[in-house]
C-alpha atoms as a PDB file:
ATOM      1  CA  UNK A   1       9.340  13.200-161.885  1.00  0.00           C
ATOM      2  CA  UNK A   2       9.809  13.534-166.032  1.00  0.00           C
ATOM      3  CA  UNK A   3      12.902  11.597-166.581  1.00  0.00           C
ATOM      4  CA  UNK A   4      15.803  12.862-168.965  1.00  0.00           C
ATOM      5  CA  UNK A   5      14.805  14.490-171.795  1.00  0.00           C
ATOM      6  CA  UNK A   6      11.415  13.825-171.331  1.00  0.00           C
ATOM      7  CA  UNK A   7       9.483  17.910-170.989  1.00  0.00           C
ATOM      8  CA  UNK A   8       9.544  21.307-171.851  1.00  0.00           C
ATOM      9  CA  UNK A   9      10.128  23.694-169.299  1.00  0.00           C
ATOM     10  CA  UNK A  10       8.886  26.958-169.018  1.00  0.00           C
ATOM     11  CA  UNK A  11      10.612  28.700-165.677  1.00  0.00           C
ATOM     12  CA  UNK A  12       9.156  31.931-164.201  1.00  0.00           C
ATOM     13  CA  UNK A  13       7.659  33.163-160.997  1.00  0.00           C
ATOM     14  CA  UNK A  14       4.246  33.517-163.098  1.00  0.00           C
ATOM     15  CA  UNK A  15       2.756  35.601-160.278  1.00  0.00           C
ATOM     16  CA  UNK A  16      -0.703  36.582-161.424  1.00  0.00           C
ATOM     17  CA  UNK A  17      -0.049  33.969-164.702  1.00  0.00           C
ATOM     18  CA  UNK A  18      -0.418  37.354-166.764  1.00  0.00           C
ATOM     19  CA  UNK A  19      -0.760  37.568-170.445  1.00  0.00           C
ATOM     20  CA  UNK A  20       3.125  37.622-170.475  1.00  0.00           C
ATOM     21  CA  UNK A  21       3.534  34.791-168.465  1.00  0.00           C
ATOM     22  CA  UNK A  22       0.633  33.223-171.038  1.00  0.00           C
ATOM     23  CA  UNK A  23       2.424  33.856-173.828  1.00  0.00           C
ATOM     24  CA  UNK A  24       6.025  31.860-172.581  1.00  0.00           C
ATOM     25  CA  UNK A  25       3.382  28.538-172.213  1.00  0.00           C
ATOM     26  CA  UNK A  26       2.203  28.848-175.450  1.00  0.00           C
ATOM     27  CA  UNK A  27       5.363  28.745-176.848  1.00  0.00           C
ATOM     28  CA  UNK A  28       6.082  25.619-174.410  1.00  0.00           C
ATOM     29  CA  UNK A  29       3.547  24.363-175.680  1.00  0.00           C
ATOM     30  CA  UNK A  30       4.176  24.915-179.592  1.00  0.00           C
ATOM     31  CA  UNK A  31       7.466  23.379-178.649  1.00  0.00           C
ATOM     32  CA  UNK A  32       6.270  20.381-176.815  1.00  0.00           C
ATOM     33  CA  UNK A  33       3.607  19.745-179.495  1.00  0.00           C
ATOM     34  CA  UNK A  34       5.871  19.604-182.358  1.00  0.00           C
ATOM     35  CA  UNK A  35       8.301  17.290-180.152  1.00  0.00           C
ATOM     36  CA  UNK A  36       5.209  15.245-178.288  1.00  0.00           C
ATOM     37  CA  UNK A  37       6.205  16.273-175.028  1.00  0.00           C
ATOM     38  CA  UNK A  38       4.774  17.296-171.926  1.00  0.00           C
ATOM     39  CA  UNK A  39       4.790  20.668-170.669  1.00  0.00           C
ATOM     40  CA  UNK A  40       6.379  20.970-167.080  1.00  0.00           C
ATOM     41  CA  UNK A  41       5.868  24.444-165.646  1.00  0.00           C
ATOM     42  CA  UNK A  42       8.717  24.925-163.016  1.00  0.00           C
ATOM     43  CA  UNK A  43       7.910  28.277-160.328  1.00  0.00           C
ATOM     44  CA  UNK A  44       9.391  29.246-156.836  1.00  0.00           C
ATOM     45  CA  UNK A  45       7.399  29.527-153.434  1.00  0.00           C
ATOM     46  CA  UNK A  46       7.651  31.976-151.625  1.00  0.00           C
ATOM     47  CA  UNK A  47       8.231  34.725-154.028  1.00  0.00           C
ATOM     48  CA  UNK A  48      12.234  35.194-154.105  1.00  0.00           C
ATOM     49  CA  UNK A  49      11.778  38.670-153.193  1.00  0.00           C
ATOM     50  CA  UNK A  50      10.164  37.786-149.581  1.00  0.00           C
ATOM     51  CA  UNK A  51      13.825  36.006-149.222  1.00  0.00           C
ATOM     52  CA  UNK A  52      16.082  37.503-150.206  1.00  0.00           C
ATOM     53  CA  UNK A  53      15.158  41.419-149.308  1.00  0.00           C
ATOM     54  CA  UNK A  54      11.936  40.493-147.315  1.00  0.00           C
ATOM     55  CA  UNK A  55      11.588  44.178-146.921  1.00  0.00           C
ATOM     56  CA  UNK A  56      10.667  44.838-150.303  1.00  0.00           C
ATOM     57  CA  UNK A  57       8.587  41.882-150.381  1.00  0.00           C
ATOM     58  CA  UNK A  58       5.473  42.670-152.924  1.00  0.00           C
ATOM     59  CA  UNK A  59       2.158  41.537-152.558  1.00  0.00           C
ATOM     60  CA  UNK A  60       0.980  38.446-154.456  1.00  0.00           C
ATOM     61  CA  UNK A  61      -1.709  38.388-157.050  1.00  0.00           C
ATOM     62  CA  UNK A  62      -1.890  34.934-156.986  1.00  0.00           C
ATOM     63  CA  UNK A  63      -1.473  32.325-153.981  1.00  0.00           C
ATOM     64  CA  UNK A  64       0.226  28.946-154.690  1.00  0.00           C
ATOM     65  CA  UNK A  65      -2.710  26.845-155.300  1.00  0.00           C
ATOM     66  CA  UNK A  66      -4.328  29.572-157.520  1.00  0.00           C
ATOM     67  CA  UNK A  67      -0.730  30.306-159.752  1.00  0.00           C
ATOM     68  CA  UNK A  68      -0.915  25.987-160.062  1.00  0.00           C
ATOM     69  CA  UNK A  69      -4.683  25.808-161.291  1.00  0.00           C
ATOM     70  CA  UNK A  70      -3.877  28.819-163.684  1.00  0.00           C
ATOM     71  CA  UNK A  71      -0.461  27.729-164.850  1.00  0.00           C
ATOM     72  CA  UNK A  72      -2.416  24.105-165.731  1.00  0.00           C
ATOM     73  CA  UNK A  73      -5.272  26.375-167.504  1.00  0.00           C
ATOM     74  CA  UNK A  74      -2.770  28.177-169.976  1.00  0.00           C
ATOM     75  CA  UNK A  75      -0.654  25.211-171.261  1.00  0.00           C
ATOM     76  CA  UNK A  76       1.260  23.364-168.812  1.00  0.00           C
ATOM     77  CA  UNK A  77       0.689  19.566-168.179  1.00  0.00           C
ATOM     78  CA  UNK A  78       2.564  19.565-164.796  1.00  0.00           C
ATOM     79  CA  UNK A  79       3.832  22.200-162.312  1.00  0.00           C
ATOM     80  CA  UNK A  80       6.833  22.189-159.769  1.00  0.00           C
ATOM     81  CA  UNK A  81       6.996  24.287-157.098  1.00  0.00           C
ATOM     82  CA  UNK A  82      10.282  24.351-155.710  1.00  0.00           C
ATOM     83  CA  UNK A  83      10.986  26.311-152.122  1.00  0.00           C
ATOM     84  CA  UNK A  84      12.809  28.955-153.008  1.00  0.00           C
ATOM     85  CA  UNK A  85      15.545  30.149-149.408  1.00  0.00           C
ATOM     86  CA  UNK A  86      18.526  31.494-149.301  1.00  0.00           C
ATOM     87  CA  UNK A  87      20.339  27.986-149.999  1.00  0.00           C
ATOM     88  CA  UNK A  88      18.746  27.960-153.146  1.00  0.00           C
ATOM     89  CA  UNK A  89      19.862  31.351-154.596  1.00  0.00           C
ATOM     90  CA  UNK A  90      23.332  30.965-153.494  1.00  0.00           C
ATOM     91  CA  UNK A  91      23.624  28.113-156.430  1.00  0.00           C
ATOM     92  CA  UNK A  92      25.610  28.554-159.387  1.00  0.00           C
ATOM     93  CA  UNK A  93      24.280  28.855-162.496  1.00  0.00           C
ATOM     94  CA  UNK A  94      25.738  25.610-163.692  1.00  0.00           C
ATOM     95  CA  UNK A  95      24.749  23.590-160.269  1.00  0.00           C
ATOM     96  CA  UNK A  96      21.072  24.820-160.713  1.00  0.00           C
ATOM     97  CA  UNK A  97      21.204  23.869-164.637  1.00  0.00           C
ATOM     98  CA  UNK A  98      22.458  20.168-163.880  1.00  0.00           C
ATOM     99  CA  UNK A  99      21.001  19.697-160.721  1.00  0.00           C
ATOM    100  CA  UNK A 100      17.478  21.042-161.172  1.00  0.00           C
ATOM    101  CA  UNK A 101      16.325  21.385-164.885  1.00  0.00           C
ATOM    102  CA  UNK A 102      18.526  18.374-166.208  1.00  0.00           C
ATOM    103  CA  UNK A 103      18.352  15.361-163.006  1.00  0.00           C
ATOM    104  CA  UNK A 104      15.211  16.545-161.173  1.00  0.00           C
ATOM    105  CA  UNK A 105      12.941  17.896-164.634  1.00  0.00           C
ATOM    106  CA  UNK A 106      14.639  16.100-167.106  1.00  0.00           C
ATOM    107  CA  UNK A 107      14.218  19.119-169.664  1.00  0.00           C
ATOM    108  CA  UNK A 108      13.999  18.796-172.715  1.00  0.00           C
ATOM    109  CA  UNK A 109      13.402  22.584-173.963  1.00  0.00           C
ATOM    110  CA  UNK A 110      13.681  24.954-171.664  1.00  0.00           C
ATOM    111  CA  UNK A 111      11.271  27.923-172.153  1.00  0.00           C
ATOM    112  CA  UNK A 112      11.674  31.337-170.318  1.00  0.00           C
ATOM    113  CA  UNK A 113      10.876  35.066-170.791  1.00  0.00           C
ATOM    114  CA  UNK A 114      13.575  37.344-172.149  1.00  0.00           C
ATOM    115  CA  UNK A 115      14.742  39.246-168.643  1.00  0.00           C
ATOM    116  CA  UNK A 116      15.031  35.778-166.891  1.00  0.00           C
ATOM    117  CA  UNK A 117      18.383  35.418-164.417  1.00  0.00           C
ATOM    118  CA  UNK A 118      18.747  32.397-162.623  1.00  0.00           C
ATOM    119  CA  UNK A 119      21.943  31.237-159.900  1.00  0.00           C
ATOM    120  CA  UNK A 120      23.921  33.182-157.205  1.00  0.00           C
ATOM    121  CA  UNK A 121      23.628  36.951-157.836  1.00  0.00           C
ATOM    122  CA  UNK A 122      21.043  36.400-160.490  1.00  0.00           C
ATOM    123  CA  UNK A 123      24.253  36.038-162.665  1.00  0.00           C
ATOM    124  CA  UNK A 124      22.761  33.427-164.748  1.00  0.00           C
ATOM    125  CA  UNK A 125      20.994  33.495-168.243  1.00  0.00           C
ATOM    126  CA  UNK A 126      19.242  31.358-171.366  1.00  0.00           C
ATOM    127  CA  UNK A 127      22.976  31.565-173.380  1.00  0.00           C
ATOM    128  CA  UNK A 128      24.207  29.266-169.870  1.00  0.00           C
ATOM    129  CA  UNK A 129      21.059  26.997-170.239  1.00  0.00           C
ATOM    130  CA  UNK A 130      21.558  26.842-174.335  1.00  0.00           C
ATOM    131  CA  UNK A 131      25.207  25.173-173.335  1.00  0.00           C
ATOM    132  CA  UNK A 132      23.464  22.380-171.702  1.00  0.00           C
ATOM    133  CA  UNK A 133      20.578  21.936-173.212  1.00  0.00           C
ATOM    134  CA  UNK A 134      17.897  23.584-175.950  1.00  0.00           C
ATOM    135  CA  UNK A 135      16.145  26.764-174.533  1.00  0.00           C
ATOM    136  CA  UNK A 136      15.337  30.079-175.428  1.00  0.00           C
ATOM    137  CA  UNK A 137      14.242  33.796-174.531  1.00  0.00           C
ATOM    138  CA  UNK A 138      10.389  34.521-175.362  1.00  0.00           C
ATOM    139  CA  UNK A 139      10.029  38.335-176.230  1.00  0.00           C
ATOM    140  CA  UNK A 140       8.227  40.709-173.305  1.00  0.00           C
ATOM    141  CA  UNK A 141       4.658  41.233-174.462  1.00  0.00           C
ATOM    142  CA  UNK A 142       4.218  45.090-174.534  1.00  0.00           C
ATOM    143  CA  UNK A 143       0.906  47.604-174.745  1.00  0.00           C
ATOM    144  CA  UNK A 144       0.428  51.093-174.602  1.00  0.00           C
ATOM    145  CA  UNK A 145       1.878  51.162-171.127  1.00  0.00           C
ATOM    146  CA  UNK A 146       5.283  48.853-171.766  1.00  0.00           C
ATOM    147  CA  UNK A 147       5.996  45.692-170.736  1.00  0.00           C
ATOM    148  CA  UNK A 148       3.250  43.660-169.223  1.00  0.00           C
ATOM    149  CA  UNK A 149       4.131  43.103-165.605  1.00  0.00           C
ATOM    150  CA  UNK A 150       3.136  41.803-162.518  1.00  0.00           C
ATOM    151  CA  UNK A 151       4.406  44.739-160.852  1.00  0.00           C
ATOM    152  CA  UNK A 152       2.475  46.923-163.270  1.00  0.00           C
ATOM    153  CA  UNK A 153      -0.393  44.964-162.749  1.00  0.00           C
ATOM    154  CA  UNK A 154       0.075  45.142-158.524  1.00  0.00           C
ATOM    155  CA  UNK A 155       0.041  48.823-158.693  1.00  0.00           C
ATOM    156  CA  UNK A 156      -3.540  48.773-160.388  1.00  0.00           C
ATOM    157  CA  UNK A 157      -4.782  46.720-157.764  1.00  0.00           C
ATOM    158  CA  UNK A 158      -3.544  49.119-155.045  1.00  0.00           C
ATOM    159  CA  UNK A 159      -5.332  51.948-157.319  1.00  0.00           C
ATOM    160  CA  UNK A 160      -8.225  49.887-157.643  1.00  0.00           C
ATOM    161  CA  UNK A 161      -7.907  49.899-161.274  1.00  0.00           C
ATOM    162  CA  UNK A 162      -9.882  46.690-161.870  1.00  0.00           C
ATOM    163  CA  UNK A 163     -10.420  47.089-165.782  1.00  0.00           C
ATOM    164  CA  UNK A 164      -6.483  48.354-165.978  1.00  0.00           C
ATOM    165  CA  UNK A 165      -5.540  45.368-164.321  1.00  0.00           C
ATOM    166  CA  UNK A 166      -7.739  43.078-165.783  1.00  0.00           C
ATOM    167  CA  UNK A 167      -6.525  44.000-169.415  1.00  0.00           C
ATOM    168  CA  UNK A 168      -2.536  43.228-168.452  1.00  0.00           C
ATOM    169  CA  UNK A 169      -3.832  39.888-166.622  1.00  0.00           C
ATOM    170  CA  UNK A 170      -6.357  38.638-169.313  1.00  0.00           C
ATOM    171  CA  UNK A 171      -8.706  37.995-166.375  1.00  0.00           C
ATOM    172  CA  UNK A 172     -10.544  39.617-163.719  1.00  0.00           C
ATOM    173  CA  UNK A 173      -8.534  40.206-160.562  1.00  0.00           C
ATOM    174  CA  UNK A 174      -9.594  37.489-158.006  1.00  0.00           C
ATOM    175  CA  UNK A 175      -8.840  36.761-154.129  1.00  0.00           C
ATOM    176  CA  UNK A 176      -9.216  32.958-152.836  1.00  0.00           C
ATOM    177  CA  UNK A 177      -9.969  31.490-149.493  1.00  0.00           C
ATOM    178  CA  UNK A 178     -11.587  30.206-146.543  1.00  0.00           C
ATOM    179  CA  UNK A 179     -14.924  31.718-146.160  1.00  0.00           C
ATOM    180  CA  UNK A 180     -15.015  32.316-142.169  1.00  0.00           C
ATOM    181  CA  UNK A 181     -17.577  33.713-139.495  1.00  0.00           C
ATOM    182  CA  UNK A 182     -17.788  37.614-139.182  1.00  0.00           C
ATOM    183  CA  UNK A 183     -20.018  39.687-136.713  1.00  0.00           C
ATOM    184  CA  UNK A 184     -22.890  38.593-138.798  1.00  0.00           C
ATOM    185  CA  UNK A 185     -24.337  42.112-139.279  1.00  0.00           C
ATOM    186  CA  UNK A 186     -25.196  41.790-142.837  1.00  0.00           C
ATOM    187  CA  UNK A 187     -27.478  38.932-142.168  1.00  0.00           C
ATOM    188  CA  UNK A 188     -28.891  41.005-139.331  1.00  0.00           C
ATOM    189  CA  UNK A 189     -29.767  43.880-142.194  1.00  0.00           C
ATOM    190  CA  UNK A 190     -30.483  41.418-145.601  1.00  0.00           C
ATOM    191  CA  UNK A 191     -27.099  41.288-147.101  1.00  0.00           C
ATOM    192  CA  UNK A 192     -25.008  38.491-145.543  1.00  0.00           C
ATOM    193  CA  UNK A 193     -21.919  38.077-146.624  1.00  0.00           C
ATOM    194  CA  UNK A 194     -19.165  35.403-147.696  1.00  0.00           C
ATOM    195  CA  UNK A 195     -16.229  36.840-145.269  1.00  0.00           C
ATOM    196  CA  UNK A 196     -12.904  35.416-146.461  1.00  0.00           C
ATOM    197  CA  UNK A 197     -10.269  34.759-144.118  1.00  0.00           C
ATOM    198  CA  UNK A 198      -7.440  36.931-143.165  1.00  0.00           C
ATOM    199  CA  UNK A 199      -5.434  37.077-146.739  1.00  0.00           C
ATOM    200  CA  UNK A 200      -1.659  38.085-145.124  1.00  0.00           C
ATOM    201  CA  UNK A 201       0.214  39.084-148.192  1.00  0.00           C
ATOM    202  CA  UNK A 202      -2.069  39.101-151.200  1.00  0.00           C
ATOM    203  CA  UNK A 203      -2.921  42.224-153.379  1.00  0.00           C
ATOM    204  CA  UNK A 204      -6.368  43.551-151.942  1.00  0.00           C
ATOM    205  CA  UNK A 205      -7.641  46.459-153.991  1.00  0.00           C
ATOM    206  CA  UNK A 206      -8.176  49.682-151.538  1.00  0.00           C
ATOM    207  CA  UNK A 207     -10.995  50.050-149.242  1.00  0.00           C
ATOM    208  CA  UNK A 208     -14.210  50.393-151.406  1.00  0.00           C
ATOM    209  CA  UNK A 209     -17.337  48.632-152.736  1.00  0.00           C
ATOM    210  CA  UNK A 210     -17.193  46.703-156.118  1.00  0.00           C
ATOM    211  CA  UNK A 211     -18.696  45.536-158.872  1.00  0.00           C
ATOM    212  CA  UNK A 212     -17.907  41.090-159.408  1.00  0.00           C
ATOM    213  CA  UNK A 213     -18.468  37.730-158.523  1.00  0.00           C
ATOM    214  CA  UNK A 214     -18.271  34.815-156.113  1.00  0.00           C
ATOM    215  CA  UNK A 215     -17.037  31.757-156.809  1.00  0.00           C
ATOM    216  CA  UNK A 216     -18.139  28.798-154.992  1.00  0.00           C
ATOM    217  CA  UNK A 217     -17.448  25.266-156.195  1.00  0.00           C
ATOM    218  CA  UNK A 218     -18.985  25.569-159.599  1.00  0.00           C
ATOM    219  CA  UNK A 219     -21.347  28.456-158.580  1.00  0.00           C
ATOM    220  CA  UNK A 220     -20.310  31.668-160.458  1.00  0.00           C
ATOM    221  CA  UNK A 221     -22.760  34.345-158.846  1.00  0.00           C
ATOM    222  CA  UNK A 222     -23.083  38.117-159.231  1.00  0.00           C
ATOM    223  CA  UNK A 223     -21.889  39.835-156.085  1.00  0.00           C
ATOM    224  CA  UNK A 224     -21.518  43.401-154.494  1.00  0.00           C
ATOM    225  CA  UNK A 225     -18.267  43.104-153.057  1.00  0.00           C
ATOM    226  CA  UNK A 226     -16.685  45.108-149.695  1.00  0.00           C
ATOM    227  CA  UNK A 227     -13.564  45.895-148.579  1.00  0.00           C
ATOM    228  CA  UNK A 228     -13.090  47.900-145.189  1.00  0.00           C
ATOM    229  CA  UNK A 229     -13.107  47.624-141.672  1.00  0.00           C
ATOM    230  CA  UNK A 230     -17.445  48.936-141.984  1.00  0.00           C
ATOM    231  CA  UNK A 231     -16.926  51.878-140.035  1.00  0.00           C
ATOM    232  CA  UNK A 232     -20.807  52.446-139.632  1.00  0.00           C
ATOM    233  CA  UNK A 233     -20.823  49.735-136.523  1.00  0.00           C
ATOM    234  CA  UNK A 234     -18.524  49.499-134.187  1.00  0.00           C
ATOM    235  CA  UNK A 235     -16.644  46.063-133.091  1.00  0.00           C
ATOM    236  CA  UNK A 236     -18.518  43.848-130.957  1.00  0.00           C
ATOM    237  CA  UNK A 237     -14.988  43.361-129.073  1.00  0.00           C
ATOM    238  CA  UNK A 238     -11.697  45.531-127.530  1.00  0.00           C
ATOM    239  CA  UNK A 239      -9.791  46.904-130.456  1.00  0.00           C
ATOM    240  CA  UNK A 240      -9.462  47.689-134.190  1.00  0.00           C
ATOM    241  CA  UNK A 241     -11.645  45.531-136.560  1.00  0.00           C
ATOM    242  CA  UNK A 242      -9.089  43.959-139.059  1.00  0.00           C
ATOM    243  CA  UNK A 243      -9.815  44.860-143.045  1.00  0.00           C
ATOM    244  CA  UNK A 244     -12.219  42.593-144.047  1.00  0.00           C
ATOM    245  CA  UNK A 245     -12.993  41.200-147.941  1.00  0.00           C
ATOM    246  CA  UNK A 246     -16.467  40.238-148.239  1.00  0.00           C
ATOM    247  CA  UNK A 247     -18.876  39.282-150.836  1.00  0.00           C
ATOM    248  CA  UNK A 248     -22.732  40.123-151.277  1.00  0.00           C
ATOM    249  CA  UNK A 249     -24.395  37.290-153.953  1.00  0.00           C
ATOM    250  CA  UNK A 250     -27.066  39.527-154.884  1.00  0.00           C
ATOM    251  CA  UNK A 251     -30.695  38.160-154.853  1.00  0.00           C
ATOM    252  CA  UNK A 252     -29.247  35.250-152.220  1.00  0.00           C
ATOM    253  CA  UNK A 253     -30.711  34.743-148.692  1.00  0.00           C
ATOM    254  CA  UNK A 254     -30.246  31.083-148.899  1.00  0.00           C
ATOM    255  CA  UNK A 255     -26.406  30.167-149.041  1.00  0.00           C
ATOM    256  CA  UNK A 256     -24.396  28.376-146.142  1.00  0.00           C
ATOM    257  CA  UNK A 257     -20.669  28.928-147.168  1.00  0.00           C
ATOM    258  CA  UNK A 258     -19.284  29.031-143.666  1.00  0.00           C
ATOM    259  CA  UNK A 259     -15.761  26.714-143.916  1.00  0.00           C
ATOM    260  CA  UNK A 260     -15.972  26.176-147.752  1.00  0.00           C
ATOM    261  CA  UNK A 261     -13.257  28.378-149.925  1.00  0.00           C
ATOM    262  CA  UNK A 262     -14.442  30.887-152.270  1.00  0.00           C
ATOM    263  CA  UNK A 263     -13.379  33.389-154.734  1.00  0.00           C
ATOM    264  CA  UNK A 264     -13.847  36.760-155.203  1.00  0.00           C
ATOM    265  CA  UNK A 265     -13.218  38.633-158.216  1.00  0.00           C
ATOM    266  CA  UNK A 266     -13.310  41.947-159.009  1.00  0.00           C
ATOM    267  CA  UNK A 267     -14.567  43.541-161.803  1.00  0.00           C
ATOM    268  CA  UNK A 268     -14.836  47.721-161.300  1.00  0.00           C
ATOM    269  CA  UNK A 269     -14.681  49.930-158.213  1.00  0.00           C
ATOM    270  CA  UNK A 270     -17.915  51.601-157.539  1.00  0.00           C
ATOM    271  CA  UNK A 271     -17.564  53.753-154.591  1.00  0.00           C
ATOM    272  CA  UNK A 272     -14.763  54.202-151.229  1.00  0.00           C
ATOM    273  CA  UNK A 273     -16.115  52.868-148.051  1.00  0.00           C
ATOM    274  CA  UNK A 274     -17.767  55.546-145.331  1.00  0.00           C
ATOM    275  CA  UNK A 275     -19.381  56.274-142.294  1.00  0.00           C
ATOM    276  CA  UNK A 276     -22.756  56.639-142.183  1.00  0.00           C
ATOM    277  CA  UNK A 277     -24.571  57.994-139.710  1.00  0.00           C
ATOM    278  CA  UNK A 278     -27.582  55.400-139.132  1.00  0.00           C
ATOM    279  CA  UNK A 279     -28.874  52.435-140.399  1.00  0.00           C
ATOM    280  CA  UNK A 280     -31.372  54.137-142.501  1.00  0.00           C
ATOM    281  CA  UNK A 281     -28.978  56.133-144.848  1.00  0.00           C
ATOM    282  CA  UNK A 282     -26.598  52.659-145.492  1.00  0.00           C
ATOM    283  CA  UNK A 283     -29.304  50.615-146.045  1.00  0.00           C
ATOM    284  CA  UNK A 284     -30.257  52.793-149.276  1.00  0.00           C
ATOM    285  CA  UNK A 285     -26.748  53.201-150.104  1.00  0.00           C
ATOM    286  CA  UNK A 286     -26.081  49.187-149.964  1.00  0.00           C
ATOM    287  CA  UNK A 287     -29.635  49.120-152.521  1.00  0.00           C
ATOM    288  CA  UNK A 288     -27.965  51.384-155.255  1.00  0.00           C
ATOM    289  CA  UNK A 289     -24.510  49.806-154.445  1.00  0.00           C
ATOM    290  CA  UNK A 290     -26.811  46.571-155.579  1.00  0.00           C
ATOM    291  CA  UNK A 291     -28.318  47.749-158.602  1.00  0.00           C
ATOM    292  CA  UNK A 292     -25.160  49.307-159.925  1.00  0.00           C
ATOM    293  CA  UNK A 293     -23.261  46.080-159.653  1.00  0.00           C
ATOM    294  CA  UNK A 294     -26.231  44.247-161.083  1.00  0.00           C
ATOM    295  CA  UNK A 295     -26.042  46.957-163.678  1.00  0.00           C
ATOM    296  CA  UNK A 296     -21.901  46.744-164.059  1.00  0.00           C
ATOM    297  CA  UNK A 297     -22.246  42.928-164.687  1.00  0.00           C
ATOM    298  CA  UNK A 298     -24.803  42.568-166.983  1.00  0.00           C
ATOM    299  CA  UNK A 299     -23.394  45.243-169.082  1.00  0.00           C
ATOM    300  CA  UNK A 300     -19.846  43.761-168.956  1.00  0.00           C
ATOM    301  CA  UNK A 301     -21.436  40.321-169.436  1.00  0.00           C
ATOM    302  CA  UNK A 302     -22.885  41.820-173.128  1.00  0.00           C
ATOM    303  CA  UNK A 303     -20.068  42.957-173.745  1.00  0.00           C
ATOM    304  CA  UNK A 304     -18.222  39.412-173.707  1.00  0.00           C
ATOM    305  CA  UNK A 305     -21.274  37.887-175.215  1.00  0.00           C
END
């Protein structure tokens, strides 16, 4: 742990590590920079929400491990996750000031956005923090839409509004995780597929095929990406076939993922998922799904270059 006085801390959720949430590490790290300090990031697991009204619980853009790596990326030196339960939001605004930012962190600074509450009944703010120690209230970043949001961004996701929610997260939407065995039927038919395992929780874009990539270790390949329960075939067992998320590296036979984790990002929506009624007919659709994601990501790849 940083001892007294020893970091910056930027506090926040930082679900989906948005451009908002960028902007409150930058000015950590301004801070810590001009006061050669480290930058402690300090976020909650699971998302308060799932806690305290579980039935409003939204879906997360971002697992743990993912919001950590990201958090690192935009500015901070060190992250704590603390577990966030019911014991935890009962404390005062005072206890969680002394007790958690000034003996456990040892802040310095304390860095947060300007619609932060902290402390039973959320009844804490920076003014309680600024009485212990220096801190202060980074502006909302707004565009056309309002404030940049992670609930603004979750409800392009649902939409499967990949651009939409790729401009409010400065990124491309991604899922992350175990890459496990499926029915194998796209290796049957020349398009097998990187299956991830079930993702309880996250924020999966509607059924559909898309336009991205797959990540594997340091392998960032082009990938026609589906997201249904492929209603052309049914299960090989007794019962509903669970939504699956699975990506297509195009142009590759050769790849042996099975146990490794992956990514998947998104970059557009090209189509919903249907029935069809042979082999035949998918087999040309999954071609020009191909080509127009080939055609998707070398255009969007110009126009980065």
């Amino acid at each position: 742990m940083t001892g007294p006085g020893k970091a910056v801390v930027a506090i926040g959720i930082f679900d989906g590590v948005h451009r908002g949430h960028q902007r409150i590490l930058a000015r950590a790290r301004e801070v810590a920079n001009s006061r050669s300090l480290p930058v402690l990031a300090l976020t909650f697991h699971p998302h308060p929400t799932a806690i305290l009204a579980p039935d409003r619980q939204p879906a997360l853009l971002l697992n743990i491990h993912s919001r950590v790596e990201l958090l690192k990326k935009h500015g901070a030196d060190d992250v704590e996750v603390l577990t966030f339960s019911k014991e935890f939001a009962s404390l005062s605004p005072n206890a969680f000031i002394e007790d958690i930012l000034i003996e456990l962190l040892g802040a310095a600074h304390v860095v947060v956005g300007e619609n932060f509450s902290f402390g039973s009944r959320a009844s804490g703010s920076i003014d309680d923090i600024k009485r212990y120690i220096d801190g202060e209230a980074v502006a909302l970043l707004h565009d056309d839409g309002g404030p940049i949001s992670s609930t603004r961004i979750r409800a392009h996701v649902a939409n499967g509004e990949m651009e939409s929610a790729e401009k409010l997260l400065g990124r491309a939407h991604f899922l992350q995780g175990g890459v496990v065995h499926g029915e194998k039927r796209g290796r049957e038919i020349g398009y097998p597929t990187a299956n991830l395992e079930q993702l309880s929780g996250m924020a999966i874009p509607p059924d559909g095929i898309y336009a991205g990539y797959l990540y594997v270790e340091r392998d960032r390949l082009p990938a026609a990406i589906s997201i249904g329960t492929n209603p052309t075939f049914p299960p090989s067992y007794p019962g509903e076939r669970p939504r699956q998320v699975e990506a297509y590296a195009l142009d590759r036979d050769d790849l042996d993922l099975y146990g490794q984790r992956a990514s998947i990002e998104f970059l557009s929506f090209l189509r919903p998922t249907i029935a069809f009624p042979g082999l035949e007919p998918l087999l040309a659709q999954m071609a020009a799904d191909c080509a127009e994601a080939k055609r998707l990501i070398a255009q969007k790849s110009g126009e980065l270059g």
